[in-house]
N, C-alpha and C. Protein backbone atom coordinates (compact mmCIF):
# COMPACT_ATOMS: atom_id res chain seq x y z
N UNK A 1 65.72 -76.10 0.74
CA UNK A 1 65.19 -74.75 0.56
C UNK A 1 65.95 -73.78 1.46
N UNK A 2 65.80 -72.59 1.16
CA UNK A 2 67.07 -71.56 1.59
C UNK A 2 65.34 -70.16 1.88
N UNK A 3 65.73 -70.04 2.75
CA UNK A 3 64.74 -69.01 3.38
C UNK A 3 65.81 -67.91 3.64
N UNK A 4 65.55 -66.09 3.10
CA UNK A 4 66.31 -65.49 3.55
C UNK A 4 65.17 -64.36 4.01
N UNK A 5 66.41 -63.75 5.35
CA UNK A 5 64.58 -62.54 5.93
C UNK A 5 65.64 -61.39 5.82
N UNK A 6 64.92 -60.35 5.34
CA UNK A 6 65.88 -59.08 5.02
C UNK A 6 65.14 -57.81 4.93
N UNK A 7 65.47 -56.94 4.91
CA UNK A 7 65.17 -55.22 4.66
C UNK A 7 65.49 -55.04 3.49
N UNK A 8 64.74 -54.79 2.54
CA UNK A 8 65.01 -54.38 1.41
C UNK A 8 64.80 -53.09 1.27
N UNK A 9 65.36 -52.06 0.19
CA UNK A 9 65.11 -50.93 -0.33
C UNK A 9 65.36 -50.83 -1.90
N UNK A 10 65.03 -50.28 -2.54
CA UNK A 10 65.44 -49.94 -4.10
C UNK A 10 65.40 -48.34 -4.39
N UNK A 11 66.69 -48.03 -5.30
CA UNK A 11 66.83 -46.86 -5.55
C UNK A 11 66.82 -47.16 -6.87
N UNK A 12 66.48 -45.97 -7.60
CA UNK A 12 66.79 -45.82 -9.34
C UNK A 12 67.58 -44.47 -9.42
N UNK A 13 68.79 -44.76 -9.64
CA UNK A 13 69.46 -43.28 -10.26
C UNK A 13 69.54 -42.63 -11.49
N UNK A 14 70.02 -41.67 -11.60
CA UNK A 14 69.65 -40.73 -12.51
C UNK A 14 70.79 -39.41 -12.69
N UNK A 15 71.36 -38.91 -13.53
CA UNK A 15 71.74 -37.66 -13.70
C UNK A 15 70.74 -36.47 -13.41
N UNK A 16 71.25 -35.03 -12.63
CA UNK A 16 70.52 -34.05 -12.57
C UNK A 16 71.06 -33.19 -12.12
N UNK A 17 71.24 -32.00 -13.20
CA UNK A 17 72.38 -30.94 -13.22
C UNK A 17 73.75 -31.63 -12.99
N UNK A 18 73.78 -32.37 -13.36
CA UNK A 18 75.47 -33.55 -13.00
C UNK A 18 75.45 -34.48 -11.66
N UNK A 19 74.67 -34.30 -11.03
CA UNK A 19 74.75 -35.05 -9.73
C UNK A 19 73.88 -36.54 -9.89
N UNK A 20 74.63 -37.58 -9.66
CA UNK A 20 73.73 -38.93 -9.78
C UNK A 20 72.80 -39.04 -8.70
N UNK A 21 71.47 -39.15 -8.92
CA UNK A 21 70.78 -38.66 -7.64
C UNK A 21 69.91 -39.66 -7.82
N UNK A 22 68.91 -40.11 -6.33
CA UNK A 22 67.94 -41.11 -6.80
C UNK A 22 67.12 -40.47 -7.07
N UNK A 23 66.88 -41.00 -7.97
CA UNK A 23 64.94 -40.06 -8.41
C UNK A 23 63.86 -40.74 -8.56
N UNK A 24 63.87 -42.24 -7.99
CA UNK A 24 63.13 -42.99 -7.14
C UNK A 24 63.12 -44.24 -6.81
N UNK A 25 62.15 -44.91 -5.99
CA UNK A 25 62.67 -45.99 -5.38
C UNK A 25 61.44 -46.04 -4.15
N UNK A 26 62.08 -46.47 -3.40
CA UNK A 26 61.26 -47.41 -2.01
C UNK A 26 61.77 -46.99 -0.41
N UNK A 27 61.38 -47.16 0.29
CA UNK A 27 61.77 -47.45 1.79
C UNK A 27 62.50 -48.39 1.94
N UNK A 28 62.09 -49.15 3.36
CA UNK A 28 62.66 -49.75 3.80
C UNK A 28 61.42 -50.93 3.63
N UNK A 29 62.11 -52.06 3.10
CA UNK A 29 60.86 -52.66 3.22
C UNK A 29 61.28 -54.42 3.69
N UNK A 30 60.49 -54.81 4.82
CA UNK A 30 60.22 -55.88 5.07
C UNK A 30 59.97 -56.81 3.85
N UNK A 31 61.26 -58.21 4.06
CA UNK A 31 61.11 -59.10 2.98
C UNK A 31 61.53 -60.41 3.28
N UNK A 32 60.55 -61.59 2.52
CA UNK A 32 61.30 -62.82 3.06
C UNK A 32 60.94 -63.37 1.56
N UNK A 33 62.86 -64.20 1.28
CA UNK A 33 62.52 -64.39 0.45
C UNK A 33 63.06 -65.95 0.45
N UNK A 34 62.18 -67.15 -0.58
CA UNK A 34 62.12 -68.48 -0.26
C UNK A 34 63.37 -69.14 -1.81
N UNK A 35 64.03 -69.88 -1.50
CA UNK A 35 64.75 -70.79 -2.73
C UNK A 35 65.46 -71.73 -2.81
N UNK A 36 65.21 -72.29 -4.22
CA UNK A 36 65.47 -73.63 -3.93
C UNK A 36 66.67 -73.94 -4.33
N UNK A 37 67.82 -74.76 -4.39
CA UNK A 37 69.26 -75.00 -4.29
C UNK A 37 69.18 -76.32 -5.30
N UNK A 38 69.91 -75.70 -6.27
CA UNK A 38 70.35 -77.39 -7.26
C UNK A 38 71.33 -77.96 -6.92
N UNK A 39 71.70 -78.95 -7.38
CA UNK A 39 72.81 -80.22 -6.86
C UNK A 39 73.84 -79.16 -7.57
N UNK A 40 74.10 -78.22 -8.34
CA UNK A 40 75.14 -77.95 -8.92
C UNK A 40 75.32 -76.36 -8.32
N UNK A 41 75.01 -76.22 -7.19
CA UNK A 41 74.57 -74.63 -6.52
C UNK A 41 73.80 -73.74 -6.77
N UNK A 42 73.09 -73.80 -8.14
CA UNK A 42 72.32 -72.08 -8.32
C UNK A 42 70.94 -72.44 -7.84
N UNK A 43 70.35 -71.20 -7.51
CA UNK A 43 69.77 -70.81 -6.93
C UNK A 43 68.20 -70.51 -7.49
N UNK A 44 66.91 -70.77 -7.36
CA UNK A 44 65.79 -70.38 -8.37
C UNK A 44 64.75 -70.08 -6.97
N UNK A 45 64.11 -68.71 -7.44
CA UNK A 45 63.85 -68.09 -6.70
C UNK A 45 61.90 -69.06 -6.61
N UNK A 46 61.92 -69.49 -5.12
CA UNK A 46 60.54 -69.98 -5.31
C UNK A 46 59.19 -69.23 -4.60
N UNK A 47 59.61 -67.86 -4.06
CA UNK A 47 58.76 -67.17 -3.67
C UNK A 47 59.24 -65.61 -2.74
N UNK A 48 59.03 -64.47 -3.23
CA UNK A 48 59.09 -63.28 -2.47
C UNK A 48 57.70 -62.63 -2.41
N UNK A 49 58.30 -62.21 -1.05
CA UNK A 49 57.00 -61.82 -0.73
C UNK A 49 57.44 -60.53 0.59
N UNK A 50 56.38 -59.21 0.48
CA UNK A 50 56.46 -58.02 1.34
C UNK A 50 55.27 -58.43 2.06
N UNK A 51 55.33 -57.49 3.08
CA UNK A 51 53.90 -57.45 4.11
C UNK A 51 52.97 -56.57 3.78
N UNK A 52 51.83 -56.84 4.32
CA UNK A 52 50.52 -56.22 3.64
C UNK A 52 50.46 -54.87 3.98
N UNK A 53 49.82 -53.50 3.33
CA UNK A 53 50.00 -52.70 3.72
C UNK A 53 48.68 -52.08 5.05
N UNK A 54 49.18 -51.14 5.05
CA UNK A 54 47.66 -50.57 6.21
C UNK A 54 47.44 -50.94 7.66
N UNK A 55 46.33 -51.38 7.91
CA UNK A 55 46.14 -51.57 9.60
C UNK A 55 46.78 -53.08 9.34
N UNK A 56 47.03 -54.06 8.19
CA UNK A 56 47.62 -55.26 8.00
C UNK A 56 48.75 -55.52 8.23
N UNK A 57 49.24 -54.54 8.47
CA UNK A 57 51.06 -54.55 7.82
C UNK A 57 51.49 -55.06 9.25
N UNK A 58 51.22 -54.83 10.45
CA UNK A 58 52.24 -55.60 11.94
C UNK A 58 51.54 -57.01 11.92
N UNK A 59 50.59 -57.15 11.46
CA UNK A 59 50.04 -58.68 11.59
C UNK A 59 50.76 -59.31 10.71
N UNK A 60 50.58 -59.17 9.18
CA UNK A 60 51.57 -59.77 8.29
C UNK A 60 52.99 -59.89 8.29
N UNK A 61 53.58 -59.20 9.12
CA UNK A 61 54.77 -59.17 9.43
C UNK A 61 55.07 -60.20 10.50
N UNK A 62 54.32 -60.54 11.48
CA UNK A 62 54.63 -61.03 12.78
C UNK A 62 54.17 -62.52 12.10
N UNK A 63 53.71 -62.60 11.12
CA UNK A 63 52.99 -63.88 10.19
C UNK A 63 54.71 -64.56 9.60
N UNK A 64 55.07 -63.31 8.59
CA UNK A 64 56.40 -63.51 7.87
C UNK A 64 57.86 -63.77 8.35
N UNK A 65 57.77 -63.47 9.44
CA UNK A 65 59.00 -63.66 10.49
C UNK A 65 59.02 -64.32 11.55
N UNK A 66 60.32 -64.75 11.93
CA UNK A 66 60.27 -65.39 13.39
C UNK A 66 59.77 -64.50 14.55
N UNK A 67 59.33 -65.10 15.82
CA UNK A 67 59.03 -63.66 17.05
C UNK A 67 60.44 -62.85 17.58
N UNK A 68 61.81 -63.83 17.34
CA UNK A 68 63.06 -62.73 17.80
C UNK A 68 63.61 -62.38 16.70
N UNK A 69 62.46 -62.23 15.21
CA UNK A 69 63.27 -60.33 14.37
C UNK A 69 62.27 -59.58 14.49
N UNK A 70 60.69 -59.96 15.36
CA UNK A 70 59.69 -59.30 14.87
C UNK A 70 60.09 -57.69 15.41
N UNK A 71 60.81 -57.22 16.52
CA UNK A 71 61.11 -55.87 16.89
C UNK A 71 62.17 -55.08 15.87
N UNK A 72 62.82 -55.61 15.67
CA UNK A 72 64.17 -55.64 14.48
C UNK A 72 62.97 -54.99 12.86
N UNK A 73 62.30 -55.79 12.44
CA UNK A 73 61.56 -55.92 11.28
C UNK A 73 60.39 -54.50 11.45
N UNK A 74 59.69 -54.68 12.85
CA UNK A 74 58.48 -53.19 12.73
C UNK A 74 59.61 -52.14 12.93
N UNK A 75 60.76 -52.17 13.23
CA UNK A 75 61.44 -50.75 13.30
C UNK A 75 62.43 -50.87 12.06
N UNK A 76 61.94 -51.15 11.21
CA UNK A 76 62.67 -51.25 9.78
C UNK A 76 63.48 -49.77 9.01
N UNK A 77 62.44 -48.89 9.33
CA UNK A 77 62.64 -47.50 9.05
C UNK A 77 63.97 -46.65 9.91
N UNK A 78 64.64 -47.49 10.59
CA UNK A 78 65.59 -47.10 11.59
C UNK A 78 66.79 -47.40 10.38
N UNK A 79 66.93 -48.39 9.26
CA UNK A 79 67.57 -49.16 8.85
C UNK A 79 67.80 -48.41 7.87
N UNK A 80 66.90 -47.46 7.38
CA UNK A 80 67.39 -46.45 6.19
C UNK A 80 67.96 -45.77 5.65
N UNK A 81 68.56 -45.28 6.82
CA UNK A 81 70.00 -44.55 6.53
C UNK A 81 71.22 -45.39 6.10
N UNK A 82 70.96 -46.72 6.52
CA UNK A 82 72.38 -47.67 5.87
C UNK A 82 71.52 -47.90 4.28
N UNK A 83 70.43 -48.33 4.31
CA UNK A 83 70.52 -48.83 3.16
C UNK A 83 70.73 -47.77 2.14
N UNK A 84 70.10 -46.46 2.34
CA UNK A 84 70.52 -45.33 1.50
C UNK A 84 72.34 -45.61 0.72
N UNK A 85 73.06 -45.60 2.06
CA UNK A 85 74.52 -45.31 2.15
C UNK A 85 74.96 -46.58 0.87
N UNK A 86 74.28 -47.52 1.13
CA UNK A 86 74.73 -49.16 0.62
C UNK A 86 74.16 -48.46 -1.31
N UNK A 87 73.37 -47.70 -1.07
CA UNK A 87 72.47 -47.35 -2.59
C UNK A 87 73.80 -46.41 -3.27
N UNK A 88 73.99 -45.39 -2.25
CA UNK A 88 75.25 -44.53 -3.12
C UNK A 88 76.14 -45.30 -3.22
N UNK A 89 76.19 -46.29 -2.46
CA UNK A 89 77.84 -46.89 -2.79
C UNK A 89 77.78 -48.06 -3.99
N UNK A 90 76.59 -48.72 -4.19
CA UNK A 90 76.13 -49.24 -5.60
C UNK A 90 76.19 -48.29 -6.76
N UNK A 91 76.01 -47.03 -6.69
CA UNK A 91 75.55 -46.00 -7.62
C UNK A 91 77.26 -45.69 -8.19
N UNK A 92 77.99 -45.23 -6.96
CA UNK A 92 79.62 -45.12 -7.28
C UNK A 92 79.94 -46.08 -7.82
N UNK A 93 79.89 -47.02 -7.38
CA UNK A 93 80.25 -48.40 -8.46
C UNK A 93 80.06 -48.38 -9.64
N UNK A 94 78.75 -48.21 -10.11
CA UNK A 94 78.46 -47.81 -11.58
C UNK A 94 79.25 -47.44 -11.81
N UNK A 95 78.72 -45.83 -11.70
CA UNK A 95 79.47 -44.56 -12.27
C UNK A 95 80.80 -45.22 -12.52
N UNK A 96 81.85 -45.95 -11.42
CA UNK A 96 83.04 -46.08 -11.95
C UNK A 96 83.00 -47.56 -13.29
N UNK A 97 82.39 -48.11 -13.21
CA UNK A 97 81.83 -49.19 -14.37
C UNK A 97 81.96 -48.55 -16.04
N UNK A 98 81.26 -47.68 -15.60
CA UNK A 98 80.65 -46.37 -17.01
C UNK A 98 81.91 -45.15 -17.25
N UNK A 99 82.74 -45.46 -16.66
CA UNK A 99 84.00 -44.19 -16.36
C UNK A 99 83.36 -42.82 -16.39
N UNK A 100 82.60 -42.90 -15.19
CA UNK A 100 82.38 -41.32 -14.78
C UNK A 100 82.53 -40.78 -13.62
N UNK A 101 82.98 -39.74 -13.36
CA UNK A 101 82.64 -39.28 -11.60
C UNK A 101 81.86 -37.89 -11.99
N UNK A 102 81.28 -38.06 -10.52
CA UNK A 102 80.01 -37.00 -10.59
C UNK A 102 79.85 -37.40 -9.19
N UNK A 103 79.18 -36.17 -8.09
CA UNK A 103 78.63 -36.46 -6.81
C UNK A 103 77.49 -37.37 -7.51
N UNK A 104 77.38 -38.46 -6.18
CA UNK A 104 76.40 -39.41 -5.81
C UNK A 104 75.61 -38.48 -4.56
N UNK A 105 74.47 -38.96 -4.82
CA UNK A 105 73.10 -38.31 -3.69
C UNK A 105 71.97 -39.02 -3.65
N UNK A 106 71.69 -39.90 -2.41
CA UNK A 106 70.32 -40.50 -2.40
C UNK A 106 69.32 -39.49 -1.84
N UNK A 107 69.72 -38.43 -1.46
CA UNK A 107 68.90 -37.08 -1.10
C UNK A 107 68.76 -36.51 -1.86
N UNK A 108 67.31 -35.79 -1.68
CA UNK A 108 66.51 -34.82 -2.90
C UNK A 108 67.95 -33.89 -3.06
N UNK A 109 67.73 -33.49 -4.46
CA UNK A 109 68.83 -32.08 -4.91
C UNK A 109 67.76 -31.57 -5.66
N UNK A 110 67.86 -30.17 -4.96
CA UNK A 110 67.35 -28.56 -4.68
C UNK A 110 67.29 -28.42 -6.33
N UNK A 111 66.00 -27.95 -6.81
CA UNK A 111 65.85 -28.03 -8.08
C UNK A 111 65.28 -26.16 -8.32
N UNK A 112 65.61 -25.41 -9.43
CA UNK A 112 65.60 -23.90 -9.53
C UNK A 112 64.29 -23.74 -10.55
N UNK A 113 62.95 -23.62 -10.44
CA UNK A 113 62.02 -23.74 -10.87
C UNK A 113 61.97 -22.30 -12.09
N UNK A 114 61.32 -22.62 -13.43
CA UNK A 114 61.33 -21.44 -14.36
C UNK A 114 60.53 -19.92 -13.47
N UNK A 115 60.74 -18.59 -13.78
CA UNK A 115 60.37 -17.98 -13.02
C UNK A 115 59.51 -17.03 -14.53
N UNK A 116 58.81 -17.71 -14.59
CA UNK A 116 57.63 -16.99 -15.25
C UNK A 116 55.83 -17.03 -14.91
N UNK A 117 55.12 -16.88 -15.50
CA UNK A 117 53.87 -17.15 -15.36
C UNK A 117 53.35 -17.86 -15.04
N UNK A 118 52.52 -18.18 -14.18
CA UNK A 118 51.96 -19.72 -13.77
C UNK A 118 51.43 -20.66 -14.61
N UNK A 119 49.95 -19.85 -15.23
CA UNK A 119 49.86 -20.42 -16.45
C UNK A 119 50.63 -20.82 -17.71
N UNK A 120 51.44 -19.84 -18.11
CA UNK A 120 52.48 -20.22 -18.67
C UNK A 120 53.14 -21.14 -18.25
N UNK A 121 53.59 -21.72 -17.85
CA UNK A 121 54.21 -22.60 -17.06
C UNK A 121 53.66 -23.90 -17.01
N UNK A 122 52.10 -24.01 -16.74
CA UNK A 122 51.37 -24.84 -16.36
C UNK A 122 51.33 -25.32 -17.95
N UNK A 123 51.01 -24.85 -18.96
CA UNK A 123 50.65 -24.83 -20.29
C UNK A 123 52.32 -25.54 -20.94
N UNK A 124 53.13 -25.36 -20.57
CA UNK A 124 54.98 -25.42 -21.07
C UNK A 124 54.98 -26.58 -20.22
N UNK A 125 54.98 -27.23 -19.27
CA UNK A 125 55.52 -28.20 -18.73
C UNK A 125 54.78 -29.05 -18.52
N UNK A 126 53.27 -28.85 -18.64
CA UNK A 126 52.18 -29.94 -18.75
C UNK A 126 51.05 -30.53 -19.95
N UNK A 127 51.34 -29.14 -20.51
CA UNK A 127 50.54 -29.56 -21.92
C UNK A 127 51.53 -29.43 -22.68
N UNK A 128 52.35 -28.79 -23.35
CA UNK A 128 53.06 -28.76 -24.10
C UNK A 128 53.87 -30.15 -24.32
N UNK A 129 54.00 -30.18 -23.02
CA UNK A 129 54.88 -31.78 -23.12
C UNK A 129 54.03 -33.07 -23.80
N UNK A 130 52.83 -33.14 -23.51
CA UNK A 130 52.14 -34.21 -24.25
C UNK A 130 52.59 -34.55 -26.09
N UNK A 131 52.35 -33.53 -26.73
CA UNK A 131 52.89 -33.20 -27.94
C UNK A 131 54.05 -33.65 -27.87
N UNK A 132 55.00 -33.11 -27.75
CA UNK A 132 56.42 -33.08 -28.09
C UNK A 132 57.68 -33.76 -27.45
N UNK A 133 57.80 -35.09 -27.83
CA UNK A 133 58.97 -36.00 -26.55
C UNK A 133 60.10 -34.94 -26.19
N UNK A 134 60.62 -34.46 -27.14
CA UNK A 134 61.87 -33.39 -26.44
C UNK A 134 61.74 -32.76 -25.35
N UNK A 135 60.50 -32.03 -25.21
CA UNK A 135 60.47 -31.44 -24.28
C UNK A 135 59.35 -32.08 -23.05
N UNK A 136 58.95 -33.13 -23.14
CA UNK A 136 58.57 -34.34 -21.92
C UNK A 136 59.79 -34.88 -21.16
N UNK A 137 61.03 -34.82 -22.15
CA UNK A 137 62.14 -35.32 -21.77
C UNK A 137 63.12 -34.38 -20.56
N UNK A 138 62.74 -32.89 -21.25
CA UNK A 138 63.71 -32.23 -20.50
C UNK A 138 62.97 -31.73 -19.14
N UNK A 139 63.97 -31.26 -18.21
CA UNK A 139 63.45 -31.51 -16.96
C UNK A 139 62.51 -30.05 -16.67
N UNK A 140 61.75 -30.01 -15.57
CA UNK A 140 60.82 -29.32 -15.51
C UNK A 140 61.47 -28.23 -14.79
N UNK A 141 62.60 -28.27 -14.70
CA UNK A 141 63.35 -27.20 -13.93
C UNK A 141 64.31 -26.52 -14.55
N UNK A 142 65.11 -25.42 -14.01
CA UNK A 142 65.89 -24.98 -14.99
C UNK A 142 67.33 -25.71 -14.50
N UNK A 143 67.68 -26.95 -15.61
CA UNK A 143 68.97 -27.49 -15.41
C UNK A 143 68.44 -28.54 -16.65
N UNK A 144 69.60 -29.54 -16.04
CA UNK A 144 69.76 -30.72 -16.94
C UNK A 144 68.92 -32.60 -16.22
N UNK A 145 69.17 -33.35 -17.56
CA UNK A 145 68.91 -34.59 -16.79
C UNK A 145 69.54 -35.30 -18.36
N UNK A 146 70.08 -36.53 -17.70
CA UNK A 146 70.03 -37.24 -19.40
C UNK A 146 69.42 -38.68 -19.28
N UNK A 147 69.77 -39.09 -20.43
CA UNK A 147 69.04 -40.44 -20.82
C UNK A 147 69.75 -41.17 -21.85
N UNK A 148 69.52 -42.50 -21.50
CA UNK A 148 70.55 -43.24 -22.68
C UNK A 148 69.28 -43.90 -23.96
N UNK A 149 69.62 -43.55 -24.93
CA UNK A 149 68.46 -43.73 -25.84
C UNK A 149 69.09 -45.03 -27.16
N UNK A 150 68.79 -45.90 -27.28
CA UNK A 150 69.45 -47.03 -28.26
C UNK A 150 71.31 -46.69 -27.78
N UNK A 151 71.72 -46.90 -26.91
CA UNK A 151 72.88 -46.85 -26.20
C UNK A 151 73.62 -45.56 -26.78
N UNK A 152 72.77 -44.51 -26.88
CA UNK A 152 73.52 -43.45 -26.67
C UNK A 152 72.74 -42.54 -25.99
N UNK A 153 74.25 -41.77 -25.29
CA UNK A 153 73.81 -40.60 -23.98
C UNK A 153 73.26 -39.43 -24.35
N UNK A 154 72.14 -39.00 -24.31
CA UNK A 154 71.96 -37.33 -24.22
C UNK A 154 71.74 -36.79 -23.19
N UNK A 155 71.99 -35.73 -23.09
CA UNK A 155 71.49 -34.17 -22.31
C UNK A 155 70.30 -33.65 -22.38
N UNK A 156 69.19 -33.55 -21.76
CA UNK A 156 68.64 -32.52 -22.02
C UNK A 156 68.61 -31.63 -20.92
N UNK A 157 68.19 -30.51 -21.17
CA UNK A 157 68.31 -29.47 -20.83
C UNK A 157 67.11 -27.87 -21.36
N UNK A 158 66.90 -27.58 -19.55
CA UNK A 158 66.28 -26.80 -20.17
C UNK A 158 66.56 -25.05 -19.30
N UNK A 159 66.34 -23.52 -19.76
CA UNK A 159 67.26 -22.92 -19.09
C UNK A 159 66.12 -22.08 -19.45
N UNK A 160 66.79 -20.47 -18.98
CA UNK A 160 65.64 -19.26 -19.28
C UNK A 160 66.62 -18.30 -19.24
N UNK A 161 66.56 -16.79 -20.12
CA UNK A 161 67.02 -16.27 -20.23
C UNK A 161 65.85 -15.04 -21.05
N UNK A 162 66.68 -14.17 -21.07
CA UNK A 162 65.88 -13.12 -22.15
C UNK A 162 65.48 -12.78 -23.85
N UNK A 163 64.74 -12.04 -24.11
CA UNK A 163 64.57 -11.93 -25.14
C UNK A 163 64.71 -10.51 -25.55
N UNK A 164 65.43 -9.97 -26.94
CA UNK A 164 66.05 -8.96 -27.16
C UNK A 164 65.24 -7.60 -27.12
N UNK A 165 63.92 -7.71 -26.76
CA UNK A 165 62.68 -6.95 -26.33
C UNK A 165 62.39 -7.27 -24.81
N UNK A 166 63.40 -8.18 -24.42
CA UNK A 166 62.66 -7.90 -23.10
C UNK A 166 61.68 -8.90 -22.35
N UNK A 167 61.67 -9.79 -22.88
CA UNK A 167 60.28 -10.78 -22.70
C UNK A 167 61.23 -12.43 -22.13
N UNK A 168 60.29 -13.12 -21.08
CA UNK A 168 61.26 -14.23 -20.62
C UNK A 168 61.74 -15.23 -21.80
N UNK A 169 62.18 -16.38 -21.72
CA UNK A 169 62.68 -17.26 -23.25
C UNK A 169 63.11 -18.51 -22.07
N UNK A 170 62.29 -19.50 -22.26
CA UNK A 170 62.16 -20.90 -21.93
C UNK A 170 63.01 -21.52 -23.06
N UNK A 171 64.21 -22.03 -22.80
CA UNK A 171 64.70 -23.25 -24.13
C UNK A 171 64.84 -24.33 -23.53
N UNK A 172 64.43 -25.72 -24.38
CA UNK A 172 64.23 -26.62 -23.97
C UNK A 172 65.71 -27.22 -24.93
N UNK A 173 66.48 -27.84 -25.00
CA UNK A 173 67.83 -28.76 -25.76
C UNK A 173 67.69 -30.09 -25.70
N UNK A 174 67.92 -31.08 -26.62
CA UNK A 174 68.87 -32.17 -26.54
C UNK A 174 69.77 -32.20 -26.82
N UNK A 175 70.83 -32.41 -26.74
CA UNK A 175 72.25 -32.29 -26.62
C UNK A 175 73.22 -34.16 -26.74
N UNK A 176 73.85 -33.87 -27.68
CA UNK A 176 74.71 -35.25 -27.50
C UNK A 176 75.62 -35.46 -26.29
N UNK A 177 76.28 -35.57 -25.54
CA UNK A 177 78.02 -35.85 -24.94
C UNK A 177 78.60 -34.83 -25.15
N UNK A 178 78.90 -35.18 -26.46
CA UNK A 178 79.82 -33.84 -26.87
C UNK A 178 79.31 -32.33 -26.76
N UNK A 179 78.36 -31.85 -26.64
CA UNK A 179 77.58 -31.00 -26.76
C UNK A 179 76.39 -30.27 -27.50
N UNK A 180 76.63 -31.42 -29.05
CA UNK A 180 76.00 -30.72 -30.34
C UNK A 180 74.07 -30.69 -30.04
N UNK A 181 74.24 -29.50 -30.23
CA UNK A 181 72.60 -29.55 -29.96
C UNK A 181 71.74 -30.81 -30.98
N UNK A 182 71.23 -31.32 -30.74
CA UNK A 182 70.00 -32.45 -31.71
C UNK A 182 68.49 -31.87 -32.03
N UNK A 183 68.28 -30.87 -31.26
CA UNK A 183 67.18 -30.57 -31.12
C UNK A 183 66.89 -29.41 -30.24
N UNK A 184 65.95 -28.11 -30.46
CA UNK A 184 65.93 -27.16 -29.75
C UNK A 184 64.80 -26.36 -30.43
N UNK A 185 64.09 -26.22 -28.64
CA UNK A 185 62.81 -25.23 -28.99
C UNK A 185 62.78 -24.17 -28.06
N UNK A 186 62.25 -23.06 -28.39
CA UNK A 186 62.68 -21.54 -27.98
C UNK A 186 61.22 -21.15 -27.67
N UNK A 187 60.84 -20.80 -26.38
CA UNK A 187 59.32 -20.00 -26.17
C UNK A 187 59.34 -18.91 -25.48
N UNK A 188 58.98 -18.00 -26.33
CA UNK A 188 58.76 -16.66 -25.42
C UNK A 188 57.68 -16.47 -24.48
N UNK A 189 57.86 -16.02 -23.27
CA UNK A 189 56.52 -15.86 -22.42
C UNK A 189 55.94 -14.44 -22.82
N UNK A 190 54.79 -14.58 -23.45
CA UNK A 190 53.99 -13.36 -23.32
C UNK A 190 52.74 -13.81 -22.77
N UNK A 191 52.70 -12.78 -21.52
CA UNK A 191 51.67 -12.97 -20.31
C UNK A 191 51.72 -14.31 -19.96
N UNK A 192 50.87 -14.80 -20.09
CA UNK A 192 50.47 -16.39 -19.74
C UNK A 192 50.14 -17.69 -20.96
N UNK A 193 50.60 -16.50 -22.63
CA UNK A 193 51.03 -17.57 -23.31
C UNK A 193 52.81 -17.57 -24.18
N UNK A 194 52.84 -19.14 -23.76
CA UNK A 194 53.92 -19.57 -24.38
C UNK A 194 54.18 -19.40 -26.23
N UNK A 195 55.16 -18.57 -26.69
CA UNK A 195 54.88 -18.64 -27.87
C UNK A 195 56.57 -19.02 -28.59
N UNK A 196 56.33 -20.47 -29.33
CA UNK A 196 57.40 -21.03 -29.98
C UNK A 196 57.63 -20.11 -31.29
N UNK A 197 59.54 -19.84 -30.79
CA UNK A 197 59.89 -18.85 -31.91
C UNK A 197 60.84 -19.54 -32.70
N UNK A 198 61.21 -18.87 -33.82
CA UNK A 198 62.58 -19.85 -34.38
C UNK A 198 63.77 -19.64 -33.97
């Protein structure tokens, strides 16, 4: 049996406004993990396991580890900044896998929120979305995010601009690669309701 004791973290990346960014994931987290070794080398995983959370979590830990990592292991959160670094440098890897470059960022990126009505707003990005996957899909901000859907890439995208009277205009897009729109809905803000135009 093969006992390994480690710091784990997990990131999930993501496109947003072009930047591969994590858009979620974990800490730093205390891990020991147990396995067993065949006569022919591989490896079958016979038990992982994290520490308990709450007033539990230094007891379970000092349970899961030897006593010379237990200082190493409660200051785990010291360790985050590498594992971040180790996450972008998995993420670049991709990206170069997938032939793309784009900044990598395991740090939040600054997102430009629609500047209309609250309610409006509240009604467009929380109810509206229930209804309609296109626009559940596109991001709640004014920019982009994509998604790979039966192995192909889209865009969505969502932006604000005016209306030829004067009134705000929420568009929500899907977009192929290439650019061709797939899909597109247009809402004018009047007062605090959203109204889909053609």
């Amino acid at each position: 049996m093969v006992k390994v004791y480690l710091i784990a973290s997990y990131g999930a990346f993501s496109f947003e406004n072009g930047i591969f960014t994590k858009v979620s994931g974990s800490g730093s987290i205390p891990t020991v993990i147990k396995f067993s070794q065949s006569k022919n080398g591989e490896y079958t995983l016979l038990e992982y396991k994290e520490p308990m959370d709450g007033s539990d979590y230094t007891d379970s830990i000092k349970k899961m580890f030897p006593p010379h990592l237990h200082n190493k292991v409660l200051a785990a959160d010291d360790d985050y900044p590498a594992l971040e670094k180790q996450q972008e440098a998995q993420a670049k890897a991709y990206l170069k896998i997938i032939g793309r470059t784009a900044e990598v960022s395991a740090d939040h990126v600054e997102k430009q929120l629609a500047d209309i009505d609250v309610q409006a707003s509240n009604r467009l990005f929380a109810e509206f979305t229930k209804d309609n996957p296109v626009l559940n899909d596109c991001p709640y901000w004014l920019g982009t995010t994509e998604k790979v859907e039966n192995g192909v890439r889209y865009i969505y995208e969502t932006s604000q601009s005016k209306t030829n009277d004067d009134f705000d205009l929420i568009t929500f897009q899907k977009k192929n690669e290439n650019g061709t729109i797939v899909e597109e809905y247009k809402y004018k803000i009047v007062g605090s309701e959203p109204q889909l135009i053609d």
